[in-house]
Protein backbone atom coordinates (compact mmCIF):
# COMPACT_ATOMS: atom_id res chain seq x y z
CA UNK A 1 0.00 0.00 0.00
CA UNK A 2 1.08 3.43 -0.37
CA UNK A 3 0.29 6.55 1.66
CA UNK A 4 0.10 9.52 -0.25
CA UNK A 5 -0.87 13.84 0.83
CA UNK A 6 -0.38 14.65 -2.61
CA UNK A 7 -3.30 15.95 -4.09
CA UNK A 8 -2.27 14.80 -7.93
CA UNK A 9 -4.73 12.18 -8.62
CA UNK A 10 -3.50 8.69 -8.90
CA UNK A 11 -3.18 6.56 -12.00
CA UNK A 12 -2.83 2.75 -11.11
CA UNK A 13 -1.51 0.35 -13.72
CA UNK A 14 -2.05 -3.56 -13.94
CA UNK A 15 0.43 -5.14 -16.23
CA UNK A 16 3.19 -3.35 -15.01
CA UNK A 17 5.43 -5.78 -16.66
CA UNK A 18 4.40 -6.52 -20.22
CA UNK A 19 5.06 -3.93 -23.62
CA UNK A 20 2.42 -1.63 -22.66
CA UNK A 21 3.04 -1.37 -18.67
CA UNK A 22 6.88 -0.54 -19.72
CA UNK A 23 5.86 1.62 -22.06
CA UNK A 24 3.54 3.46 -19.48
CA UNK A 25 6.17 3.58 -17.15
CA UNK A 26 8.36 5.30 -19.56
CA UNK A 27 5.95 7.83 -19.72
CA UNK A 28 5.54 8.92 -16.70
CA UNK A 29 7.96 11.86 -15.84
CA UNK A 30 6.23 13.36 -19.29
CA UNK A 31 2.77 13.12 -17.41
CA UNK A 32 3.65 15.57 -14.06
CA UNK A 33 -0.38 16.10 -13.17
CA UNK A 34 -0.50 12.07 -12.28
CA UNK A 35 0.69 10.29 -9.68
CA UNK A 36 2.13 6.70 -11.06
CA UNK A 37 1.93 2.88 -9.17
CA UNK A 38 2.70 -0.07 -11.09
CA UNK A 39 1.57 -3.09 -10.16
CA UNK A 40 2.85 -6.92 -11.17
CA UNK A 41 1.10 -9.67 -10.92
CA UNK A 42 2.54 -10.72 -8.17
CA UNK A 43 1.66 -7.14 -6.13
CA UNK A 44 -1.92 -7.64 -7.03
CA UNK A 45 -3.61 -10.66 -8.15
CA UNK A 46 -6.40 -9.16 -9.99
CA UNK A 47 -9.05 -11.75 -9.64
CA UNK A 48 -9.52 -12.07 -6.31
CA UNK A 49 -12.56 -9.40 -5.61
CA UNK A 50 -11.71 -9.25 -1.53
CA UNK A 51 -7.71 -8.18 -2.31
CA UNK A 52 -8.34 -5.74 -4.62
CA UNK A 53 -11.07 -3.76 -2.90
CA UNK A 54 -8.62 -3.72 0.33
CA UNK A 55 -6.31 -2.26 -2.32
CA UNK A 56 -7.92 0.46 -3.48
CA UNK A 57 -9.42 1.39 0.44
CA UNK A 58 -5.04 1.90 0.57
CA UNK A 59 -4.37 3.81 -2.27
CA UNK A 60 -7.61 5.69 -4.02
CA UNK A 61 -6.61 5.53 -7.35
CA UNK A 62 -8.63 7.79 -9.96
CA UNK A 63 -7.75 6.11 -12.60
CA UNK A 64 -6.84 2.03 -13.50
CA UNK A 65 -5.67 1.20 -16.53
CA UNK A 66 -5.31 -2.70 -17.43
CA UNK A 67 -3.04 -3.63 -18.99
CA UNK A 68 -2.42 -7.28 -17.29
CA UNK A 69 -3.46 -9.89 -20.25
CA UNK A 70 -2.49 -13.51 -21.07
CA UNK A 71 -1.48 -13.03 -24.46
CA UNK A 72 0.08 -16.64 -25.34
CA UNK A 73 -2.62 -16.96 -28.37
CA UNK A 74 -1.48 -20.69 -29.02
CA UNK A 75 -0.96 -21.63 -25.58
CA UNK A 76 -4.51 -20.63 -24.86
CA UNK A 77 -6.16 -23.24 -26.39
CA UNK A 78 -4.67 -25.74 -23.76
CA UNK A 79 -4.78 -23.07 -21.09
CA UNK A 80 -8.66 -21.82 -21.24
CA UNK A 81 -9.36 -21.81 -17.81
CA UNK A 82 -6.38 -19.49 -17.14
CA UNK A 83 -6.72 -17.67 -19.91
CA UNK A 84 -10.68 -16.59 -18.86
CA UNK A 85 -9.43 -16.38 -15.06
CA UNK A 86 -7.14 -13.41 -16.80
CA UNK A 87 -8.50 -11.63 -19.76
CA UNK A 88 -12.16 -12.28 -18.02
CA UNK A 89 -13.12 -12.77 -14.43
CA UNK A 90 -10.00 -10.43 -13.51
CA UNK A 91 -11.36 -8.13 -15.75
CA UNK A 92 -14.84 -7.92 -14.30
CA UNK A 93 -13.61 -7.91 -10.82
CA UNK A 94 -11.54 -4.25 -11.66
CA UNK A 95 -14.31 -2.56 -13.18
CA UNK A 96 -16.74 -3.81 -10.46
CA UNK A 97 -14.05 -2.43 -7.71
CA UNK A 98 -13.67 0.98 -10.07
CA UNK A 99 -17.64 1.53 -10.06
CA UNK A 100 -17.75 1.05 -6.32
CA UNK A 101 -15.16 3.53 -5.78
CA UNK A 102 -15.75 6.36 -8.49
CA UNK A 103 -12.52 5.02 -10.04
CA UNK A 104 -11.93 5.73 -13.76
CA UNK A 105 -11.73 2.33 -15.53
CA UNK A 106 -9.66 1.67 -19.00
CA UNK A 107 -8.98 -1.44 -20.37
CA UNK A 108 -7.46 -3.40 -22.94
CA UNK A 109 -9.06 -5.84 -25.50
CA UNK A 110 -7.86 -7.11 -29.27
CA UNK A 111 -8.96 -7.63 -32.97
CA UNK A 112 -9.47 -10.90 -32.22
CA UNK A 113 -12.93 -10.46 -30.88
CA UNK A 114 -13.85 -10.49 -34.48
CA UNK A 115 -14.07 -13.41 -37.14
CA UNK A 116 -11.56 -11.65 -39.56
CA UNK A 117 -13.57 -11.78 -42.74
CA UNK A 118 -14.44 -8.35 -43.16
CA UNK A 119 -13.49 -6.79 -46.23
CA UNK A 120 -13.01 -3.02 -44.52
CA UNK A 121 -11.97 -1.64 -41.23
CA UNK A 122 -13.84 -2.74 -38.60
CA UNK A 123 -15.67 -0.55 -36.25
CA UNK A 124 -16.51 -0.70 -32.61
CA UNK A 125 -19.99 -1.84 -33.21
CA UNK A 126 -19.69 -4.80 -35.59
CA UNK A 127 -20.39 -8.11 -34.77
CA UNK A 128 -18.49 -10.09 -32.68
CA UNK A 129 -17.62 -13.29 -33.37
CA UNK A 130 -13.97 -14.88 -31.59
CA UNK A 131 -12.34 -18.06 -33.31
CA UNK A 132 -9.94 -18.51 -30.75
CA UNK A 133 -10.18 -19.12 -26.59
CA UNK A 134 -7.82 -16.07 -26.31
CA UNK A 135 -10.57 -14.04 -28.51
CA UNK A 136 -13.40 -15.40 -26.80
CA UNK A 137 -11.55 -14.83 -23.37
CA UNK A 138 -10.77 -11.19 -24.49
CA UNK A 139 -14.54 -11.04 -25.47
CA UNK A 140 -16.25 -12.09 -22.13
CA UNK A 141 -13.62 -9.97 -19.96
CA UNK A 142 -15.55 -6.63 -22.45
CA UNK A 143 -19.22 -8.40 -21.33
CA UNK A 144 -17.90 -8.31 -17.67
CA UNK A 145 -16.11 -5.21 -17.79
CA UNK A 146 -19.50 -3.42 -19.03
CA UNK A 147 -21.85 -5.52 -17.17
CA UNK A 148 -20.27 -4.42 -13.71
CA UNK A 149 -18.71 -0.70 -14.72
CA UNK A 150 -21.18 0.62 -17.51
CA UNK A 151 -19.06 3.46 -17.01
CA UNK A 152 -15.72 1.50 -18.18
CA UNK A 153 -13.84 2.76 -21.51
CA UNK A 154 -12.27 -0.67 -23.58
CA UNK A 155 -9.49 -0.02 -26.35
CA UNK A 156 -9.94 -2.91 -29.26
CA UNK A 157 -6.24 -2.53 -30.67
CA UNK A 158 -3.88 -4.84 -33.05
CA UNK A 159 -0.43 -6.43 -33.84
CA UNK A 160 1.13 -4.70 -30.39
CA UNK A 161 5.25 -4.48 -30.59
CA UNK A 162 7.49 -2.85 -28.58
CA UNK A 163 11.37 -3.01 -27.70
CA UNK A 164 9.89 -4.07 -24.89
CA UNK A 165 8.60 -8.28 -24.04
CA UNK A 166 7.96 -10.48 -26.10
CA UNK A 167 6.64 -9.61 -30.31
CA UNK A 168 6.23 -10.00 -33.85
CA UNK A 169 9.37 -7.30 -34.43
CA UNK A 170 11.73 -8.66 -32.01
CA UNK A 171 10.87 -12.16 -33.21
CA UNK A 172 11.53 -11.47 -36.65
CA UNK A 173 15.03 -9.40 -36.04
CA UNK A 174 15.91 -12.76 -34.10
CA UNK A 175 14.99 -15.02 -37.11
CA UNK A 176 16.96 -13.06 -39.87
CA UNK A 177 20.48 -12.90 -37.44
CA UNK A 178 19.31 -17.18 -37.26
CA UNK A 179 18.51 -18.32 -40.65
CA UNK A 180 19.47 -18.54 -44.13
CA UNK A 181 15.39 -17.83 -44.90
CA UNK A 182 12.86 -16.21 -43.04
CA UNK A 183 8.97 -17.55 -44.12
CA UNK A 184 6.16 -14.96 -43.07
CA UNK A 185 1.92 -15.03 -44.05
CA UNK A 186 1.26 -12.59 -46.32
CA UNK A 187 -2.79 -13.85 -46.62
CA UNK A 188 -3.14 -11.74 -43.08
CA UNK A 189 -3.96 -8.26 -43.15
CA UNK A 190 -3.97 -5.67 -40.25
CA UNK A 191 -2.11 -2.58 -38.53
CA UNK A 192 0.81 -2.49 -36.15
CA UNK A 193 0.22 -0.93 -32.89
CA UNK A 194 3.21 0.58 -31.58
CA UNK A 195 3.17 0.29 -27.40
CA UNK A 196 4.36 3.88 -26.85
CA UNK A 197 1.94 5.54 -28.83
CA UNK A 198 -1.00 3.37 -27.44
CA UNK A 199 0.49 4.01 -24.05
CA UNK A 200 0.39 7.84 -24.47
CA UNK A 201 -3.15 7.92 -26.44
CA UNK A 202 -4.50 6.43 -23.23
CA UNK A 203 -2.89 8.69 -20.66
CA UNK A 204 -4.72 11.38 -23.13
CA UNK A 205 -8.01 9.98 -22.58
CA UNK A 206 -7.28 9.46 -18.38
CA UNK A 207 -6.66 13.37 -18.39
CA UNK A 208 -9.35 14.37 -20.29
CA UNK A 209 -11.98 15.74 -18.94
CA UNK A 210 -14.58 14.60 -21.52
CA UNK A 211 -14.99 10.95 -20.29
CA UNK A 212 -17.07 9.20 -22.77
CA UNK A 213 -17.63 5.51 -22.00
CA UNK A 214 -17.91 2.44 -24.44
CA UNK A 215 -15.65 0.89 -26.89
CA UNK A 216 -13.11 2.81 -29.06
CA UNK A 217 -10.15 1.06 -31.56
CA UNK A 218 -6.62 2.19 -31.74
CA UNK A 219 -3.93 1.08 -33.83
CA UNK A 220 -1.56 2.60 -36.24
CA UNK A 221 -2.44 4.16 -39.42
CA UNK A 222 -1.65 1.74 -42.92
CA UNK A 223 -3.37 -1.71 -43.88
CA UNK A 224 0.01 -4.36 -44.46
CA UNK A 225 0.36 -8.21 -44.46
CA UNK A 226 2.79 -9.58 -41.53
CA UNK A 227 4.91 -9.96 -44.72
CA UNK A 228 5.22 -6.65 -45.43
CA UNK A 229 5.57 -6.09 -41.97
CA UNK A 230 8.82 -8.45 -41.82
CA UNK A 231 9.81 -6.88 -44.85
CA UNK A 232 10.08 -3.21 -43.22
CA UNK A 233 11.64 -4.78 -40.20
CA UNK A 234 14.30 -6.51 -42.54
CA UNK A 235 15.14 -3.41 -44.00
CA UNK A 236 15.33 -1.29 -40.76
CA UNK A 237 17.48 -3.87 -39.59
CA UNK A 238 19.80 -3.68 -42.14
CA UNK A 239 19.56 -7.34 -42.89
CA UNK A 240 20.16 -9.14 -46.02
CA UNK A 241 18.20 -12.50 -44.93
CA UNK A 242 15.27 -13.51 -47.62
CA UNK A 243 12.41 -13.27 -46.62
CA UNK A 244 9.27 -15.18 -48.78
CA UNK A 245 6.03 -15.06 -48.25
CA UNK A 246 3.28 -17.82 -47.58
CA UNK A 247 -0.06 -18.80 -47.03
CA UNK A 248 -1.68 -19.36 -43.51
CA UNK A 249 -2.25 -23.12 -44.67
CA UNK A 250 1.69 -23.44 -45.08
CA UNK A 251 1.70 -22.21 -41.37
CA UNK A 252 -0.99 -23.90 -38.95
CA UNK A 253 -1.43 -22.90 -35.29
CA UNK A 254 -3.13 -23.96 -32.67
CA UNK A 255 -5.45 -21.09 -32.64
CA UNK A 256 -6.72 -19.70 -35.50
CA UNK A 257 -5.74 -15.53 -36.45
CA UNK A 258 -7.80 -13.45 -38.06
CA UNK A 259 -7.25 -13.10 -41.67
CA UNK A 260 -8.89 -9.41 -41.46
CA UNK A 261 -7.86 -7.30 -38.22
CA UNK A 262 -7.77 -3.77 -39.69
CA UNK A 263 -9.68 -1.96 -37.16
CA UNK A 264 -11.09 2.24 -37.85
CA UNK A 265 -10.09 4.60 -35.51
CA UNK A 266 -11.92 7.70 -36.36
CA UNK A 267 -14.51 7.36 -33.00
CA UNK A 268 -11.39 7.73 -30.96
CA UNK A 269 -9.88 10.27 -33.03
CA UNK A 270 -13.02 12.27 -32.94
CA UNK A 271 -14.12 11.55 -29.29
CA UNK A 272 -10.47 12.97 -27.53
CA UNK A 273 -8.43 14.07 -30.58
CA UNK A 274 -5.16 11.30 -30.44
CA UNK A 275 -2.71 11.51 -32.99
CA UNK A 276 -2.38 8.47 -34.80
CA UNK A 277 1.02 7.84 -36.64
CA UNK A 278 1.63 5.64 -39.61
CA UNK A 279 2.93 2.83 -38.87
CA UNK A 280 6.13 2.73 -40.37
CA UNK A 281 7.24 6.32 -38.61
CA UNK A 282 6.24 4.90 -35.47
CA UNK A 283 8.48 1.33 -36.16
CA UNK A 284 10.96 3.22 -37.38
CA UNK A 285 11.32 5.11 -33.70
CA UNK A 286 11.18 1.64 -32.05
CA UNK A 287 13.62 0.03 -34.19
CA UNK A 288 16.03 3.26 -33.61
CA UNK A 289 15.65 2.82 -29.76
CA UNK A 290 16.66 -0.48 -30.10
CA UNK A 291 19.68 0.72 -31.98
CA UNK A 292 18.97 0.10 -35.58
């Protein structure tokens, strides 16, 4: 617990240790108004209702953002119960804590809440239909958020990287410094989301003073294939490694991915003005802080 006099409100962040918790962190000193505390899974576990409403009676936070996830798409589909105990009840057992304490409530949901065989950008009110346990998972924990915080605000974003954790660009670096050939799907289409500028769209929102609740989508600007996402990374990296492209057939998983997981972001463009880069100016600034 922490004992505070300050009178800056506080901002308290779940997932301090994953891309977008580091990334958060990072931002802090830019972000003077709010006071920061980041929380690990092991400082909080988040679904049990009884320890986190002795939490907040410690620290009245104004603000939670959620970031804690189980992201392991694959390993889902052996895992479900974890999976729901994390991207679900978790998730339902926040915003219900939030709404009993006037707490501002943001969390953080995927693309993969939809089928993926639209044929343009989704928006926040199409149809819902998961493929995978990690969508579905991801799915229930919005139901729950919204069924016990109407008040709640969920970002729907895609294809997260960072220099931070575990991701597509760090895996792909990896693979061109390890073999002669790199294969990538080029048959699935969405937009990169780059951490730090997801991170600092929803400190914009937590400030604002026009709190609109309800779904909104965030990801970078540009519709690519993970291909042409590998190729850009190539080419940042300096790297001369091929790299071909293939079908989703010539690459099964355990879970399925969405073919389709552009997602439009003009609600929450309109709604609190964020400034949404293209995606290759925003890799570009990752790749160069990870000294390429």
């Amino acid at each position: 617990m922490i004992e505070t006099n300050e009178n800056r409100p506080l901002v308290l962040v779940t997932g301090a240790n994953g891309q977008l918790g580091k990334e958060l962190q990072r931002l802090e000193g830019r972000w003077p108004a709010f006071k920061f505390l980041f929380l690990s899974r092991e400082d909080l576990p988040i679904h049990h209702f009884e320890l986190v409403r002795n939490y907040f009676k410690g620290c009245k936070p104004a603000v939670l953002i959620n970031c804690a996830a189980y992201t392991a798409v694959d390993k889902a589909e052996q895992e479900p119960a974890l999976a729901n105990q994390i991207n679900a009840e978790a998730v339902g057992v926040l915003a219900a804590v939030c709404a009993m304490n006037k707490c501002r409530f943001i969390h953080i949901s995927t693309d993969y809440v939809f089928d993926g065989t639209a044929t343009k950008a989704y928006t926040e009110d199409e149809p819902t239909a998961p493929q995978s346990v990690y969508g579905q998972s991801k799915l229930d924990g919005e139901k729950q958020a919204f069924r016990a915080n109407p008040d709640a605000i969920i970002i729907r974003t895609s294809w997260v990287y960072s220099s931070y954790g575990k991701n597509f660009v760090k895996t792909i670096i990896r693979l061109l410094g390890e073999r002669p050939q790199v294969n990538v799907v080029e048959d699935q289409f969405g937009s990169p989301t780059y951490a730090a500028d997801l991170a600092n769209a929803i400190l914009q929102i937590a400030s604002s003073n026009n709190w609109i609740s309800g779904l909104y989508n965030y990801s970078n600007h540009g519709v690519i294939s993970w291909f042409q996402f590998a190729c850009e990374i190539g080419k940042l990296a300096g790297s001369s490694t091929p790299i071909k492209g293939i079908s989703t057939a010539e690459f099964p998983t355990p879970a399925k991915r969405p073919a389709w997981s552009v997602l439009n972001t003009s609600k929450i463009v309109s709604t609190y003005g964020v400034t949404i880069r293209d995606w290759r100016e925003s890799l570009s600034q990752c790749m160069s802080e990870m000294g390429y």
